[in-house]
N, C-alpha and C. Protein backbone atom coordinates (compact mmCIF):
# COMPACT_ATOMS: atom_id res chain seq x y z
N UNK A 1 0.80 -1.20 0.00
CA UNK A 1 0.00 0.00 0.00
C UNK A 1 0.85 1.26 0.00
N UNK A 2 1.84 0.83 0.62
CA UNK A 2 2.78 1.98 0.62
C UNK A 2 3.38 3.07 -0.89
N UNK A 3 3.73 1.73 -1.38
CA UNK A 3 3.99 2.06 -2.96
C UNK A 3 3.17 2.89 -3.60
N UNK A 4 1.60 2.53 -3.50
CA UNK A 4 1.03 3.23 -4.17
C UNK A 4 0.58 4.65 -3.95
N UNK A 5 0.45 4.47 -2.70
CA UNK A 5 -0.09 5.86 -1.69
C UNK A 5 1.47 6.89 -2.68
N UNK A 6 2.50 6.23 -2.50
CA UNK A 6 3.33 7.59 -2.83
C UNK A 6 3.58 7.44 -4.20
N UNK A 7 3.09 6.95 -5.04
CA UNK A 7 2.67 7.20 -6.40
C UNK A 7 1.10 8.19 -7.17
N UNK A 8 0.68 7.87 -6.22
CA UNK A 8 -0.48 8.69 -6.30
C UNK A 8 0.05 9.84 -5.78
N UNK A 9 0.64 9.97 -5.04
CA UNK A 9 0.75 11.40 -4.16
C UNK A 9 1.90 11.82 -5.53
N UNK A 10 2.77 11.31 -5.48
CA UNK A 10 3.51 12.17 -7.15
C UNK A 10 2.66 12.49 -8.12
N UNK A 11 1.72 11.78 -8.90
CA UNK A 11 1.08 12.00 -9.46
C UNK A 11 0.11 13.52 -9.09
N UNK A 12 -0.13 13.30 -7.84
CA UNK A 12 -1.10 14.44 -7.59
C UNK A 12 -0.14 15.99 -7.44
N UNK A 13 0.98 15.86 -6.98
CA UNK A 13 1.49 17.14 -6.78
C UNK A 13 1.45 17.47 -8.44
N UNK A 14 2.41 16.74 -9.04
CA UNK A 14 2.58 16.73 -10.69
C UNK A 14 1.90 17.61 -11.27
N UNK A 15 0.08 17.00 -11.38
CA UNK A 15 -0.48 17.34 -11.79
C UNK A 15 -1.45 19.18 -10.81
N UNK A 16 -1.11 19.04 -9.61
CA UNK A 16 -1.36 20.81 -8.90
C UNK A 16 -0.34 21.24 -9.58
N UNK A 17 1.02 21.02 -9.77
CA UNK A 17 1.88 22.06 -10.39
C UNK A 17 1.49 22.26 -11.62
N UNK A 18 1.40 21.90 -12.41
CA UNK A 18 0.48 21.99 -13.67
C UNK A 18 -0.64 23.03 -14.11
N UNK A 19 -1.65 22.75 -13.13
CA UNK A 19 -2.73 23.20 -12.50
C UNK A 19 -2.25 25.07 -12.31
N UNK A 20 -1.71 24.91 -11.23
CA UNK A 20 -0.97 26.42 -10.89
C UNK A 20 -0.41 26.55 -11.72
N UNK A 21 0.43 26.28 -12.74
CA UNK A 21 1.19 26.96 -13.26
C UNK A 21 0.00 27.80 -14.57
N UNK A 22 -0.60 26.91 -14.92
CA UNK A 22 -1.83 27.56 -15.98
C UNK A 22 -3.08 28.84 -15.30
N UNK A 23 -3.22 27.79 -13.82
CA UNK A 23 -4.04 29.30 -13.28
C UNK A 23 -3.19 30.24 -12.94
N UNK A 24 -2.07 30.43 -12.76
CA UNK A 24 -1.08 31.70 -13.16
C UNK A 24 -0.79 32.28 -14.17
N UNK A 25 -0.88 31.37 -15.30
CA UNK A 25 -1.16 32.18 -16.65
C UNK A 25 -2.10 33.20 -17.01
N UNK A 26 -3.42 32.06 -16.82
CA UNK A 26 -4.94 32.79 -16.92
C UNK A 26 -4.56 33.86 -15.90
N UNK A 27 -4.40 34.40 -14.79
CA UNK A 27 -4.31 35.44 -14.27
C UNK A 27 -3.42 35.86 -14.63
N UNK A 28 -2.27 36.24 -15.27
CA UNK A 28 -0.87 37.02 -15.22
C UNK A 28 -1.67 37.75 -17.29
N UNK A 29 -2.37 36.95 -17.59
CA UNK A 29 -3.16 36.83 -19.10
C UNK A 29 -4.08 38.44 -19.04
N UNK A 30 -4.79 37.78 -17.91
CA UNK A 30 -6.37 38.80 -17.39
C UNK A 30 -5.92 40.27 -17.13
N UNK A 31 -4.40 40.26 -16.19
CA UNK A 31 -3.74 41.41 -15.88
C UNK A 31 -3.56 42.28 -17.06
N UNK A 32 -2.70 41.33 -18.19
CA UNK A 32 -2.37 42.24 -18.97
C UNK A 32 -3.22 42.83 -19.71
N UNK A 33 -4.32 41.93 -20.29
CA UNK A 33 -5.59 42.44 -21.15
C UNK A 33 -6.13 43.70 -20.29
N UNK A 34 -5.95 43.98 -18.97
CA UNK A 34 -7.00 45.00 -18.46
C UNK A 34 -6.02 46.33 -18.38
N UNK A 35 -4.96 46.19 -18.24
CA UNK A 35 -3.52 46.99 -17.94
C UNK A 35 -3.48 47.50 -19.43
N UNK A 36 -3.15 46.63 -20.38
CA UNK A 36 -2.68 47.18 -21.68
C UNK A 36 -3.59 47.35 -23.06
N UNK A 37 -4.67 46.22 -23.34
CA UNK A 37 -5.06 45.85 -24.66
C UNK A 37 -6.59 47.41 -23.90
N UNK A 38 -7.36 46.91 -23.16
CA UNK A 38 -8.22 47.71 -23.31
C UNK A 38 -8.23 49.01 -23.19
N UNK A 39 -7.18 49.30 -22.41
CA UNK A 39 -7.05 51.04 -22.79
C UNK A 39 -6.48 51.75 -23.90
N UNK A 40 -5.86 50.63 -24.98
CA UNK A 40 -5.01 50.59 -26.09
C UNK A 40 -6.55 50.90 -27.04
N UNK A 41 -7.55 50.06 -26.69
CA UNK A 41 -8.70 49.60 -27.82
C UNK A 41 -9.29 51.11 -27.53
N UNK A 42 -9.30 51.59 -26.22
CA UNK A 42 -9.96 52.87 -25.88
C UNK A 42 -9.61 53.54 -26.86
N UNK A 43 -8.50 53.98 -26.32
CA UNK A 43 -7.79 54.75 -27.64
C UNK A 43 -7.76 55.17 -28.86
N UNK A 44 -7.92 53.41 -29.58
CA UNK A 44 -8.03 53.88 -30.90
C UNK A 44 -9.86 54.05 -31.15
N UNK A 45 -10.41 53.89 -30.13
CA UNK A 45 -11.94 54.55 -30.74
C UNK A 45 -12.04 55.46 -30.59
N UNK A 46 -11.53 56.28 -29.69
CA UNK A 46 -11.50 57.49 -29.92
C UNK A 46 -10.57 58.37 -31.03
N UNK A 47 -9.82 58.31 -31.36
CA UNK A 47 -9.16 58.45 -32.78
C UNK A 47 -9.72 58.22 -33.85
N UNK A 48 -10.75 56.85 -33.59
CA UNK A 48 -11.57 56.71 -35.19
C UNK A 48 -12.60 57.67 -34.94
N UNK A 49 -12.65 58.20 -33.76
CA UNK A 49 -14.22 58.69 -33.29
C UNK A 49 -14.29 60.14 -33.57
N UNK A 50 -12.54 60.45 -33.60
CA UNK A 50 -12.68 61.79 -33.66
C UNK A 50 -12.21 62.03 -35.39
N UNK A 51 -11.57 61.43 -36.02
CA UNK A 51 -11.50 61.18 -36.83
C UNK A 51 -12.49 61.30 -38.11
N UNK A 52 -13.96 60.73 -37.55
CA UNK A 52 -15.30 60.78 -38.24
C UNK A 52 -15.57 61.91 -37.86
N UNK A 53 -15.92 62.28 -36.89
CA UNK A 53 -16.32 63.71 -36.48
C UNK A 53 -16.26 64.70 -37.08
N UNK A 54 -14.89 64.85 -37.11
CA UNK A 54 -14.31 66.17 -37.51
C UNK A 54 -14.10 66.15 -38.86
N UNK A 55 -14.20 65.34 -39.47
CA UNK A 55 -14.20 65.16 -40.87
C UNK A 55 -12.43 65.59 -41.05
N UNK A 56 -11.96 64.87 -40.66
CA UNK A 56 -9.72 65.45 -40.74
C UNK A 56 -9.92 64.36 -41.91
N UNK A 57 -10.58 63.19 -41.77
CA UNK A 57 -10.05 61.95 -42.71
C UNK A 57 -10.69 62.75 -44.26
N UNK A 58 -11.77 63.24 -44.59
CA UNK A 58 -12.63 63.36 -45.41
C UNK A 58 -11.85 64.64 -46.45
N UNK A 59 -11.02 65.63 -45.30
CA UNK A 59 -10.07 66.16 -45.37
C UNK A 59 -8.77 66.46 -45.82
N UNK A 60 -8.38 65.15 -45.75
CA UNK A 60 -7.04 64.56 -46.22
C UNK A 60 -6.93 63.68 -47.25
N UNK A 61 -8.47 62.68 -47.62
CA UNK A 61 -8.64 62.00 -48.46
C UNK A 61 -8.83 63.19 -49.86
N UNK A 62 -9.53 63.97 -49.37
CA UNK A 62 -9.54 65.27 -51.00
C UNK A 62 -8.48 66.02 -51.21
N UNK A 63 -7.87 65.92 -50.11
CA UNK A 63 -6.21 66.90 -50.48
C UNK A 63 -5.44 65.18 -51.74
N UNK A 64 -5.59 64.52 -51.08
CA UNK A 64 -4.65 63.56 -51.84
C UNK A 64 -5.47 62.24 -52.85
N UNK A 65 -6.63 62.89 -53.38
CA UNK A 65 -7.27 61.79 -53.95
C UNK A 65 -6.88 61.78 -55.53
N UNK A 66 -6.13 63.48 -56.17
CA UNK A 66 -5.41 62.96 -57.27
C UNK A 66 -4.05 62.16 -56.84
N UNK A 67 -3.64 62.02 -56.03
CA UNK A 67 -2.30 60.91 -55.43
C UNK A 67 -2.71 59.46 -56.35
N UNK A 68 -4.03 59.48 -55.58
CA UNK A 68 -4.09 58.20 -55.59
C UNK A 68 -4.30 57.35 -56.98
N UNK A 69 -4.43 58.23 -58.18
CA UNK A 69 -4.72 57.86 -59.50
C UNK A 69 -2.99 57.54 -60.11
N UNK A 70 -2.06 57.78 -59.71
CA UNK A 70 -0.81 57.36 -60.32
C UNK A 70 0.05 56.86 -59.54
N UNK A 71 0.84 55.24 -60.48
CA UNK A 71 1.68 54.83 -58.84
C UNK A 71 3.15 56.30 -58.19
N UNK A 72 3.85 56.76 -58.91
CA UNK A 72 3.74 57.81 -58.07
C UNK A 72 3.22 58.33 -56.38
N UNK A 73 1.90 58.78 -57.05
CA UNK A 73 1.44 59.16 -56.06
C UNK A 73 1.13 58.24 -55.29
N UNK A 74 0.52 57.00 -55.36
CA UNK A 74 0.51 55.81 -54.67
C UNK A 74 1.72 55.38 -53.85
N UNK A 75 3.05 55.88 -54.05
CA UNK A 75 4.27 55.31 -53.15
C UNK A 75 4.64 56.26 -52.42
N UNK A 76 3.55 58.10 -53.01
CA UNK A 76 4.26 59.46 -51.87
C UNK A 76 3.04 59.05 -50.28
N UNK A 77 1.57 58.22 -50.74
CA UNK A 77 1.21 57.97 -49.84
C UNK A 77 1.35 57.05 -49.08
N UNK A 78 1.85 56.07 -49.73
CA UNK A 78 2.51 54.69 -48.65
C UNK A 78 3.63 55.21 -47.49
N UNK A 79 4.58 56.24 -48.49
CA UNK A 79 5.76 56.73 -47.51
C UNK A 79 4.95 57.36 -46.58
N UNK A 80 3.86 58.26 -46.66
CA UNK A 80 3.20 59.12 -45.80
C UNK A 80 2.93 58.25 -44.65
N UNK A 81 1.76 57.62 -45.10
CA UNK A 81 1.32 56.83 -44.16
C UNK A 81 2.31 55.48 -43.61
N UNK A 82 3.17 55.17 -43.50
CA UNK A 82 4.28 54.47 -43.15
C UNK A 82 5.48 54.86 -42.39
N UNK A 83 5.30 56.15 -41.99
CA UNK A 83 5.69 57.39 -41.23
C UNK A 83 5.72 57.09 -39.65
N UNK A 84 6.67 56.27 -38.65
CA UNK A 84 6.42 56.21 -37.09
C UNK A 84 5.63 57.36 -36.64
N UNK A 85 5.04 58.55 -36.70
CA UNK A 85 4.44 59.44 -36.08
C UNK A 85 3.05 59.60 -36.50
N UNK A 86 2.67 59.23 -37.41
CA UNK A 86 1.83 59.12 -38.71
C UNK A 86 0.71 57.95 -38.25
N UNK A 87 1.97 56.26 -38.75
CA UNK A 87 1.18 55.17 -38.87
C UNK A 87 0.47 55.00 -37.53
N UNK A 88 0.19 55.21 -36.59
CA UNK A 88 -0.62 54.86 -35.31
C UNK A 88 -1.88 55.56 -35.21
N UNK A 89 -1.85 56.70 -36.19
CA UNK A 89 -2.42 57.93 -36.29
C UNK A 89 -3.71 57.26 -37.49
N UNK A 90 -3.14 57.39 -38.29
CA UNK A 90 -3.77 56.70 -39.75
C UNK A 90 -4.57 55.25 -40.03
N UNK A 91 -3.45 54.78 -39.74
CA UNK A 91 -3.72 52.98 -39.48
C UNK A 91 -4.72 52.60 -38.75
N UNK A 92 -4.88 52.66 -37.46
CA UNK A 92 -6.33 52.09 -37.19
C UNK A 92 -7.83 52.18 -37.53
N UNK A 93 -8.07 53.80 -38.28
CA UNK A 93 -9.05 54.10 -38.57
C UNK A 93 -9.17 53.40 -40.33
N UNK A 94 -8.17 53.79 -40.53
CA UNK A 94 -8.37 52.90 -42.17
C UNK A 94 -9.79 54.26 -42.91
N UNK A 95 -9.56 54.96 -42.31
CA UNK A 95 -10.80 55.92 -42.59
C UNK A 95 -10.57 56.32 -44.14
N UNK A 96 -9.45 57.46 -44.06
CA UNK A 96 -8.63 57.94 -45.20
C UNK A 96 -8.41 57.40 -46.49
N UNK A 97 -8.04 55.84 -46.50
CA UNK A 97 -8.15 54.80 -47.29
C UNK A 97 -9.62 54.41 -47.87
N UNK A 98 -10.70 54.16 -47.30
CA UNK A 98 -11.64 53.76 -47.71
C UNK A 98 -12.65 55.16 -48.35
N UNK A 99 -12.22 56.28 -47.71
CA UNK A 99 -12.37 57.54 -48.50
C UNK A 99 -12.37 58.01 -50.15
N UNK A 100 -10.56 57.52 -50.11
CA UNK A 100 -10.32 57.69 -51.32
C UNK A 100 -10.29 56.51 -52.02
N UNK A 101 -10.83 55.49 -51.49
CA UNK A 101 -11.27 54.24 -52.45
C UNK A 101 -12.99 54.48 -53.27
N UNK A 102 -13.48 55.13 -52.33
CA UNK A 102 -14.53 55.89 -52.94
C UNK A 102 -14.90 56.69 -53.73
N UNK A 103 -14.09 57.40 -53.20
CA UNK A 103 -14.02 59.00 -54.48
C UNK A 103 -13.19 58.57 -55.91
């Protein structure tokens, strides 16, 4: 009986470490989603939000919608928008783009 009692008992720690180590994930997981992703998501709705609003996208799409008829102009707006100060700015709303896919 002996044998088994401390085979089972390995087995059982084994499997709590296991156990903990995943419900430490799921929580160390939950932290970050509330710390980083949702105030990140905040963010960019408000950027798309203000974005629509104010009509800046509607704005920028008519300043550069002859761009968009020659590759030329098609690679002065890629550089634009591909810009570190720019792309965080631009990129999530996709506003500007679907603007001048219209027009």
């Amino acid at each position: 009986m002996g044998g088994i009692s401390a085979v089972l008992v390995k087995i059982g720690r084994s499997v709590g470490g296991v156990v903990g180590t995943l419900y430490q994930a799921g929580r160390d997981t939950v932290d970050t989603v509330i710390r980083n992703v949702i105030p990140f998501m905040a963010f960019i709705s408000f950027i798309i939000g203000l974005i629509l609003t104010t009509g800046i996208g509607d704005w920028i799409a008519k300043g550069i919608k002859g761009s968009a008829s020659s590759l030329p102009g098609l690679l002065l707006i890629s550089i634009v928008c591909a810009l570190p100060v720019l792309s965080p700015l631009l990129g999530p709303g996709a506003v500007i783009a679907q603007i001048v896919g219209t027009l």
